[in-house]
Protein backbone atom coordinates (compact mmCIF):
# COMPACT_ATOMS: atom_id res chain seq x y z
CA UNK A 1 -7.41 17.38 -10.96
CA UNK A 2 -6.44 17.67 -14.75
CA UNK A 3 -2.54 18.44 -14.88
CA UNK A 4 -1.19 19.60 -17.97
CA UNK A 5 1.65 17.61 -19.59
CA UNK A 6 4.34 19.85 -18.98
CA UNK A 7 3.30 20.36 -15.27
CA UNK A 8 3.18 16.59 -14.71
CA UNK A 9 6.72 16.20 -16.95
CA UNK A 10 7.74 18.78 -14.53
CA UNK A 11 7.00 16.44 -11.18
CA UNK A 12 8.25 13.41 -12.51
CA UNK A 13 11.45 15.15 -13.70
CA UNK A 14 11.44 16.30 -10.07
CA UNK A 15 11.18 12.97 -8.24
CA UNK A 16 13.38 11.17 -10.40
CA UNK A 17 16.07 13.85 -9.41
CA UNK A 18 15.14 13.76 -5.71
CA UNK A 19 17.58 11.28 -3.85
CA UNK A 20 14.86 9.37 -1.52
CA UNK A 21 11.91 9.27 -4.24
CA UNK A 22 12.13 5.43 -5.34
CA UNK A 23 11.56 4.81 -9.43
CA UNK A 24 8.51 2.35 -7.80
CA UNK A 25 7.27 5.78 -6.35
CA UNK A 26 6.99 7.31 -9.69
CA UNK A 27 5.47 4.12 -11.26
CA UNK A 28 3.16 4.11 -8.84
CA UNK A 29 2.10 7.88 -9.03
CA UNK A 30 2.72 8.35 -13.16
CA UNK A 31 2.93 4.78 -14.43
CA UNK A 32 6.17 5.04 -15.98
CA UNK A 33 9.05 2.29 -14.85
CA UNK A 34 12.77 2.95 -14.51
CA UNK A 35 13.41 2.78 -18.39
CA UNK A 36 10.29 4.98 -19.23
CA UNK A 37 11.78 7.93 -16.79
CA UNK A 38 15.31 7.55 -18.00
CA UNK A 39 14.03 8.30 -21.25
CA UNK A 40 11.56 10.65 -20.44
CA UNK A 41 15.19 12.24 -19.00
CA UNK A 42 17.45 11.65 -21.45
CA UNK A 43 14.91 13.42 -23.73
CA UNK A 44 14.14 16.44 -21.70
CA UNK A 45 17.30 17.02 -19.92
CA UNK A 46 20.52 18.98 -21.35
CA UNK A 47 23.31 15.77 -22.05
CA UNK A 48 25.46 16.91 -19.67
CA UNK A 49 22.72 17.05 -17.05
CA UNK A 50 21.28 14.08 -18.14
CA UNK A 51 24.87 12.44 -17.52
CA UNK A 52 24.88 14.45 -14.15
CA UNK A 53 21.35 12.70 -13.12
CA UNK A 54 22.36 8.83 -14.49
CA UNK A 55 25.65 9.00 -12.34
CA UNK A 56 23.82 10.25 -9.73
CA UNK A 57 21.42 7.66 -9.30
CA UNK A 58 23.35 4.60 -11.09
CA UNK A 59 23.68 1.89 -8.47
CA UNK A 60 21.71 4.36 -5.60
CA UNK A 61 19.97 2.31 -2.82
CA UNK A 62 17.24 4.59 -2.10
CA UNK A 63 16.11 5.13 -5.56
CA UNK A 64 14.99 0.94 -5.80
CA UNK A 65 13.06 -0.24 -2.98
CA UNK A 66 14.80 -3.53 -3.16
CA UNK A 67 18.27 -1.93 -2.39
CA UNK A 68 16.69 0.66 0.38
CA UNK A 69 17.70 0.31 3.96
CA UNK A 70 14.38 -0.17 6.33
CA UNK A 71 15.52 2.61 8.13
CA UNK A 72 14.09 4.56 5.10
CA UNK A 73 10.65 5.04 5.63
CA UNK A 74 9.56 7.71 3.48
CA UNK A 75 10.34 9.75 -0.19
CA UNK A 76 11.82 12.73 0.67
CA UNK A 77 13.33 14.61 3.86
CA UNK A 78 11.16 16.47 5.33
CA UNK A 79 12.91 20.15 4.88
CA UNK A 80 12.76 19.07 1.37
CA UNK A 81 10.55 20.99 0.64
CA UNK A 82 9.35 24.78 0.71
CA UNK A 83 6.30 26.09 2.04
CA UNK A 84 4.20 27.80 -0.97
């Protein structure tokens, strides 16, 4: 499965934005860290959205695994997403 760069830009843009998606998640799946996405944002992202996303997920439990309640047990909520 080769994706192209913007497709797999597009995904991790897409997790990082997604409330329950941990940044381990993403380093897991893309190899990128917190720093790497949050530049990977800050570059792709309009500044006001970027600003929109980094206050969003400043200090957010369920984006660190360390800070995530156990009563979290997956990435995303399962209407999350639409049937394609």
């Amino acid at each position: 499965m080769n994706d192209s760069k913007a497709e797999r830009e597009s995904r991790i843009i897409e997790m990082a934005w997604e409330d329950r998606t941990p940044f381990e998640a993403i380093k897991l799946q893309f190899g990128l860290n917190e720093s790497d996405v949050i530049r990977l944002m800050r570059s792709r992202l309009k500044p006001s959205s970027f600003k929109l996303w980094r206050a969003r997920v400043s200090g957010r439990a369920t984006k660190h695994l360390k800070l995530r309640s156990g009563d979290v047990s997956r990435g995303y909520c399962p209407t999350q997403y639409k049937h394609r």
